[in-house]
PDB file of N, CA and C in Angstrom:
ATOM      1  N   UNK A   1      25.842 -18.293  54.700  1.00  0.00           N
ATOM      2  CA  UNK A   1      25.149 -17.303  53.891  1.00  0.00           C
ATOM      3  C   UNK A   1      24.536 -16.274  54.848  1.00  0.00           C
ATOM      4  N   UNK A   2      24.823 -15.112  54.697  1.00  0.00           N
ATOM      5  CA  UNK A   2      24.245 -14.501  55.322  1.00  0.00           C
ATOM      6  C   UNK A   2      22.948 -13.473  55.129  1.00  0.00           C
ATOM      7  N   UNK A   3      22.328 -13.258  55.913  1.00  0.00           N
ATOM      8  CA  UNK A   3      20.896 -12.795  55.692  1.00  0.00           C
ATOM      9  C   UNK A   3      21.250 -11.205  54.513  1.00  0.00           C
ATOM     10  N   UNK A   4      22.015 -10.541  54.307  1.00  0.00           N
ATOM     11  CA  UNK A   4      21.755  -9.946  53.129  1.00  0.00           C
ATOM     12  C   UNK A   4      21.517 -10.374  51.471  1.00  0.00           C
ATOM     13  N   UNK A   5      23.167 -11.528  51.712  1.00  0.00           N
ATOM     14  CA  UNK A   5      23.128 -12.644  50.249  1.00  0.00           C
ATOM     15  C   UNK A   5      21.922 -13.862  50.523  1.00  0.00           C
ATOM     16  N   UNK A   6      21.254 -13.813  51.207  1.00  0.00           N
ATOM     17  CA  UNK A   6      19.836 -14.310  50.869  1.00  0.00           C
ATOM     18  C   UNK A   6      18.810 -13.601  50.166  1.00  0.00           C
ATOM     19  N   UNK A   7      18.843 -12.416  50.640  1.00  0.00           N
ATOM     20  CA  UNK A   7      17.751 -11.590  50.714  1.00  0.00           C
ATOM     21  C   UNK A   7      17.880 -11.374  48.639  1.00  0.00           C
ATOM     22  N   UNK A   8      19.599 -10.788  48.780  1.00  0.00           N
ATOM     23  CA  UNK A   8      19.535 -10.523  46.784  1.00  0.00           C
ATOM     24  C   UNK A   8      19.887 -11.744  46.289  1.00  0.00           C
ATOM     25  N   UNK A   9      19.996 -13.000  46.574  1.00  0.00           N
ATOM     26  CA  UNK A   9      19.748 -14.012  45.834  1.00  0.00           C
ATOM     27  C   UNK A   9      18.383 -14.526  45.289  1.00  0.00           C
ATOM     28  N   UNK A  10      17.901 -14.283  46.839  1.00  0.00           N
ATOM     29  CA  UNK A  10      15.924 -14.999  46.478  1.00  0.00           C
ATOM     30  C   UNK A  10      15.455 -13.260  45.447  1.00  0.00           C
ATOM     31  N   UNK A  11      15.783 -12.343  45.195  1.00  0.00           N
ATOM     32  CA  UNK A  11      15.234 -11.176  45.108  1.00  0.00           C
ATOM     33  C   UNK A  11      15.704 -11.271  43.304  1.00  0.00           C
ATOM     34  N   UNK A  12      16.898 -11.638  43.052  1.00  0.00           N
ATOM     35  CA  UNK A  12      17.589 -12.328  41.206  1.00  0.00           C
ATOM     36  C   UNK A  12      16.600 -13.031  40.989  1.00  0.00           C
ATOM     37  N   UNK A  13      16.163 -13.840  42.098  1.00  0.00           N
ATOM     38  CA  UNK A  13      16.183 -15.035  41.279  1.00  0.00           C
ATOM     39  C   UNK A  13      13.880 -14.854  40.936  1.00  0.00           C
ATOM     40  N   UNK A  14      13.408 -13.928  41.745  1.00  0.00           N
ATOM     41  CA  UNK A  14      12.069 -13.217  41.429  1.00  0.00           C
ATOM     42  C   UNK A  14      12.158 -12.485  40.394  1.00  0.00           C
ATOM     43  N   UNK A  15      13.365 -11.225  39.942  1.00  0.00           N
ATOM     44  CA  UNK A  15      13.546 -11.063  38.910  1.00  0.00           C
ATOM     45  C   UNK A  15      13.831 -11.530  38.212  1.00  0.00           C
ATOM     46  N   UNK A  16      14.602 -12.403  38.046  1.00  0.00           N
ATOM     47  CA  UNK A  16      14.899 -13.337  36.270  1.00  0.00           C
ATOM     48  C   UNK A  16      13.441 -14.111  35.974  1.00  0.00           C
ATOM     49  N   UNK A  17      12.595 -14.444  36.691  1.00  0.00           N
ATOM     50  CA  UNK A  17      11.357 -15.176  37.023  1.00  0.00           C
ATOM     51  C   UNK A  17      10.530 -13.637  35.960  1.00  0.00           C
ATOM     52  N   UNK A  18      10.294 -13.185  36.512  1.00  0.00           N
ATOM     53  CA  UNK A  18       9.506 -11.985  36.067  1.00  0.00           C
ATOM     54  C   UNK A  18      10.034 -11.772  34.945  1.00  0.00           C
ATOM     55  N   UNK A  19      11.111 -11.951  34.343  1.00  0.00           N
ATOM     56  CA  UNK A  19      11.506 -10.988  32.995  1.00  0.00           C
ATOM     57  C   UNK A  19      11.178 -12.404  31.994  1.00  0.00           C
ATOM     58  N   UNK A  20      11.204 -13.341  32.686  1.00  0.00           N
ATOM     59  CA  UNK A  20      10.968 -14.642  31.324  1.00  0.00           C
ATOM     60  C   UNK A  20       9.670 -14.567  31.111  1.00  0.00           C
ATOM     61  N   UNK A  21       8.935 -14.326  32.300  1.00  0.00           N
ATOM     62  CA  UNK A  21       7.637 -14.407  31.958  1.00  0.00           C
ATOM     63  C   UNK A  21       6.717 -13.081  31.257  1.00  0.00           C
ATOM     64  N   UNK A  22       7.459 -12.280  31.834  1.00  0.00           N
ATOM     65  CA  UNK A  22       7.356 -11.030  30.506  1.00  0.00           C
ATOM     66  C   UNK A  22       7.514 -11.012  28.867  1.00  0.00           C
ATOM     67  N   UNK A  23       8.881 -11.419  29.223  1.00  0.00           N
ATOM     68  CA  UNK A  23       8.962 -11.927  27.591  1.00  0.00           C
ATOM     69  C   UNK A  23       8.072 -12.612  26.858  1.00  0.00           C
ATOM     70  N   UNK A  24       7.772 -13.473  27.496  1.00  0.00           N
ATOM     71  CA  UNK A  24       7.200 -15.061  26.812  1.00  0.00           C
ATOM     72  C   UNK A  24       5.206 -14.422  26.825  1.00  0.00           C
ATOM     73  N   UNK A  25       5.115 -13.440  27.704  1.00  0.00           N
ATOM     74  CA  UNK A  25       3.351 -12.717  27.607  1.00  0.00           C
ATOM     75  C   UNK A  25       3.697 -11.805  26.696  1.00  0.00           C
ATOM     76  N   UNK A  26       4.800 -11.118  26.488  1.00  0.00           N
ATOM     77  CA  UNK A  26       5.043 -10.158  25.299  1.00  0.00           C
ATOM     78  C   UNK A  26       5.059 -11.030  23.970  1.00  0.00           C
ATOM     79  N   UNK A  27       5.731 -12.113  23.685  1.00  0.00           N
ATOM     80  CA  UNK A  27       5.567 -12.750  22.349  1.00  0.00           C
ATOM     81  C   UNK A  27       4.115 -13.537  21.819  1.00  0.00           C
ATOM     82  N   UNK A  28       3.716 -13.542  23.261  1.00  0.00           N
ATOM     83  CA  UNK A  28       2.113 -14.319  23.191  1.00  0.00           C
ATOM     84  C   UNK A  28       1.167 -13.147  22.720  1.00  0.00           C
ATOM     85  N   UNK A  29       1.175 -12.105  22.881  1.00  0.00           N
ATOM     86  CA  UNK A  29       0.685 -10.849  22.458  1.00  0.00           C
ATOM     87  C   UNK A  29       1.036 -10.540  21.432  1.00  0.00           C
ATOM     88  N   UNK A  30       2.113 -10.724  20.538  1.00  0.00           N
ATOM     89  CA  UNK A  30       2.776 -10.325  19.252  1.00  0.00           C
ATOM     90  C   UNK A  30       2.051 -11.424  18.291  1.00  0.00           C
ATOM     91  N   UNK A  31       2.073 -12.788  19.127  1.00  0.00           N
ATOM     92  CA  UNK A  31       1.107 -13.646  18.061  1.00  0.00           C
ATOM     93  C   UNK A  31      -0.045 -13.406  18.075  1.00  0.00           C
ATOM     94  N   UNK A  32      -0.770 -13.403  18.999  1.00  0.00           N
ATOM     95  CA  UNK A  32      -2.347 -13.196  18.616  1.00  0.00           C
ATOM     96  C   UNK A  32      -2.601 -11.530  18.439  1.00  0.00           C
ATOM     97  N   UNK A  33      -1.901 -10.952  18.225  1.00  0.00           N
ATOM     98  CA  UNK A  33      -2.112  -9.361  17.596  1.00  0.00           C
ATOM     99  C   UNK A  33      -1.907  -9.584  16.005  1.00  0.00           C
ATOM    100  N   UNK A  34      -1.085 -10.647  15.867  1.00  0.00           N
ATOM    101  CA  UNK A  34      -1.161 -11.052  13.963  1.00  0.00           C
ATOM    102  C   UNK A  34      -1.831 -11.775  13.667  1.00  0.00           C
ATOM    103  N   UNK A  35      -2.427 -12.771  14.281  1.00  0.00           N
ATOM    104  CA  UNK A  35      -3.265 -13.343  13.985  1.00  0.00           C
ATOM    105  C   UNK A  35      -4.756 -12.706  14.003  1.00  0.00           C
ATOM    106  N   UNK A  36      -5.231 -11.490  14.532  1.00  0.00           N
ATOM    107  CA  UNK A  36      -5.935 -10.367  14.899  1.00  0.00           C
ATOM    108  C   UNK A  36      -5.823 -10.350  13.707  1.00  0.00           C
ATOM    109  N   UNK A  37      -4.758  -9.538  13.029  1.00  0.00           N
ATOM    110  CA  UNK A  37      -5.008  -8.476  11.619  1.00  0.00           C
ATOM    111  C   UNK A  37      -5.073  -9.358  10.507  1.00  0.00           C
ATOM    112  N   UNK A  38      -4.607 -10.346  10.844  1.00  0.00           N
ATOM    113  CA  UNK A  38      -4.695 -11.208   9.081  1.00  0.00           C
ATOM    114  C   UNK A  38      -5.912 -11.711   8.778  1.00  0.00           C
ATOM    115  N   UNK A  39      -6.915 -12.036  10.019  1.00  0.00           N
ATOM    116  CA  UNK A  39      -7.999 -12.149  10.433  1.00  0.00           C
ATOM    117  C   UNK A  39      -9.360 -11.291   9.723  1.00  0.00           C
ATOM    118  N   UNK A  40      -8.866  -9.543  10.814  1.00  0.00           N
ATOM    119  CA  UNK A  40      -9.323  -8.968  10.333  1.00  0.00           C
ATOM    120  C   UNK A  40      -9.367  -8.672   8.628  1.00  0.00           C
ATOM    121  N   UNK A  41      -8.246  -8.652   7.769  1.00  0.00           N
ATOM    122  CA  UNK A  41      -7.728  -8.164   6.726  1.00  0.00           C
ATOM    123  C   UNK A  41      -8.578  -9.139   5.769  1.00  0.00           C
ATOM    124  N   UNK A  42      -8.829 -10.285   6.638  1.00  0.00           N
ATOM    125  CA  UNK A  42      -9.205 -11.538   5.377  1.00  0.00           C
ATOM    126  C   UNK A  42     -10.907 -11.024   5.232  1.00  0.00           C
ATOM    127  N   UNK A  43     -11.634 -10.719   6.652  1.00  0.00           N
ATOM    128  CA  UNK A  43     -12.835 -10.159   6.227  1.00  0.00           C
ATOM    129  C   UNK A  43     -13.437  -9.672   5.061  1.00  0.00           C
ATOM    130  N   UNK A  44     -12.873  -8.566   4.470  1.00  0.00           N
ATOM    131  CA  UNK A  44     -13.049  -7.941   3.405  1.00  0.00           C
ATOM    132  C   UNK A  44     -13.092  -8.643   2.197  1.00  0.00           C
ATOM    133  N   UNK A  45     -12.021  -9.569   2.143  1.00  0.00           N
ATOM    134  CA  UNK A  45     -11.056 -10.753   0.944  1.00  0.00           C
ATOM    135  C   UNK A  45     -12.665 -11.471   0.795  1.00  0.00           C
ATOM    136  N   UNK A  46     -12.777 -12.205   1.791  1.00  0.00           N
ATOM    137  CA  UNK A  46     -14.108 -13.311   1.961  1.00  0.00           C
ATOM    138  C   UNK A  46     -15.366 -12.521   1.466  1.00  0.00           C
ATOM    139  N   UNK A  47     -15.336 -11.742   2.213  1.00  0.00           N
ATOM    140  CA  UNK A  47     -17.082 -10.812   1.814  1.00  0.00           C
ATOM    141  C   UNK A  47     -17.234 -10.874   0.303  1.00  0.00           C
ATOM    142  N   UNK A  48     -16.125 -10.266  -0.077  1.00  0.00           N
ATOM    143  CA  UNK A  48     -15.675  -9.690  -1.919  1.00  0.00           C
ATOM    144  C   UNK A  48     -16.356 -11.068  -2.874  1.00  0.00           C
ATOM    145  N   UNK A  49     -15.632 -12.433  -1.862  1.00  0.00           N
ATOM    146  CA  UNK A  49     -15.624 -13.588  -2.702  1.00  0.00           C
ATOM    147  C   UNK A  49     -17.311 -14.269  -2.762  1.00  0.00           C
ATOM    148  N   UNK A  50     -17.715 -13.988  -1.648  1.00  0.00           N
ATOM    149  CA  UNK A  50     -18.869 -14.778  -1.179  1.00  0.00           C
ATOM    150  C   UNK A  50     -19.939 -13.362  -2.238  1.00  0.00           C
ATOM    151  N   UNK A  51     -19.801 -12.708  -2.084  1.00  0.00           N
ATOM    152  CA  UNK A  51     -20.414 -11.390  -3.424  1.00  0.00           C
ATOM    153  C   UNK A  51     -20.833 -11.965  -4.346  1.00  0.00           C
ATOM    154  N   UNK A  52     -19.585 -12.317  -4.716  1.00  0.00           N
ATOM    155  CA  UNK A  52     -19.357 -12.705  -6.239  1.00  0.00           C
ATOM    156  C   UNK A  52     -20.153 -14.050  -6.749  1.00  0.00           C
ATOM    157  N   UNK A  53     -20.480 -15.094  -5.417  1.00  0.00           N
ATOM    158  CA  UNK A  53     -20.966 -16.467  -5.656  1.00  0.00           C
ATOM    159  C   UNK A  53     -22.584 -16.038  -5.491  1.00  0.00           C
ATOM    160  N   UNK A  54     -23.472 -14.547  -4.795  1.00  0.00           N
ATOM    161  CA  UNK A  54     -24.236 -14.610  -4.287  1.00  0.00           C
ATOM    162  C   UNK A  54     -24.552 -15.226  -2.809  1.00  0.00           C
ATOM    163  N   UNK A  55     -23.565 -14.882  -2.018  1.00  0.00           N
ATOM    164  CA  UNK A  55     -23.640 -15.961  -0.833  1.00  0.00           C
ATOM    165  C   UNK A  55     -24.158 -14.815   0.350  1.00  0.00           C
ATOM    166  N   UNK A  56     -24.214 -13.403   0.078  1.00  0.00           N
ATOM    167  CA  UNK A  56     -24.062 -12.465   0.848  1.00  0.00           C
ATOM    168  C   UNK A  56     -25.523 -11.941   1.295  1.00  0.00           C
ATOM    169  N   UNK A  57     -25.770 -11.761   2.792  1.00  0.00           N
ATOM    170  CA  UNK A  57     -26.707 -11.061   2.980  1.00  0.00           C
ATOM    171  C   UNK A  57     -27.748 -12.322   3.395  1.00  0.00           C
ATOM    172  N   UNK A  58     -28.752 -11.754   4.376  1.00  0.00           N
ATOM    173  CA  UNK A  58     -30.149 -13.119   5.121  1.00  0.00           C
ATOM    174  C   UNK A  58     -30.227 -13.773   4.315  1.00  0.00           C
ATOM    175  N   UNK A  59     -30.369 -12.921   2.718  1.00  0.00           N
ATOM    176  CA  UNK A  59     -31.084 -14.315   1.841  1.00  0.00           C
ATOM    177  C   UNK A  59     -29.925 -13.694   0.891  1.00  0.00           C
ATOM    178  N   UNK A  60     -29.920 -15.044   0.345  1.00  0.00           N
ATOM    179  CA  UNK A  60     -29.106 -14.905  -0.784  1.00  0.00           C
ATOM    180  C   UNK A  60     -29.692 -14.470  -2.022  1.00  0.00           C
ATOM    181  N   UNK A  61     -28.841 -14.767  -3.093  1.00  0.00           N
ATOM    182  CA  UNK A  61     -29.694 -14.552  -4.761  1.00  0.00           C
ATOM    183  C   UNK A  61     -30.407 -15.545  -5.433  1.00  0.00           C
ATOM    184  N   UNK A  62     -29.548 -17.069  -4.502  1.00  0.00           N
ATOM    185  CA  UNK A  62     -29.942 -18.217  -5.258  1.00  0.00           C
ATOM    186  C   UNK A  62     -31.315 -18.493  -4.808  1.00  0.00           C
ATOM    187  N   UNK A  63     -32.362 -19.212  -5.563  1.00  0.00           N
ATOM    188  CA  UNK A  63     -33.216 -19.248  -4.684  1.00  0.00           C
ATOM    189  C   UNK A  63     -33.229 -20.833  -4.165  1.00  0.00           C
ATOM    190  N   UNK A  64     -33.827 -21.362  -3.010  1.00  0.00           N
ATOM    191  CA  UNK A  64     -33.533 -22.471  -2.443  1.00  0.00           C
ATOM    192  C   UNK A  64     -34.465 -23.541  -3.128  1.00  0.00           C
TER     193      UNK A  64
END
């Protein structure tokens, strides 16, 4: 083997290394960016519901 086909073998084999691990931080980012908005989205859903029971705000309506 000579010192060039070393050099772009070890140099593939850093790139294929780098692109899996790209991928695999790119899909890890795609999940917790949805899990982010459904999150966020449910905020509103919950507030609406907890409204409706009196659950909302320091003190509530009920009294203790």
């Amino acid at each position: 083997m000579t010192e060039q086909e070393y050099v772009e073998e070890r140099l593939q084999n850093q790139i294929e290394w780098y692109a899996r691990k790209s991928r695999s931080n790119h899909l890890s980012f795609l999940y917790l960016r949805v899990i982010e908005i459904v999150l966020a989205a449910s905020i509103p859903l919950l507030t609406g519901m907890m409204k409706e029971r009196g659950e909302v705000g320091l003190l509530s309506d009920r009294s203790a």
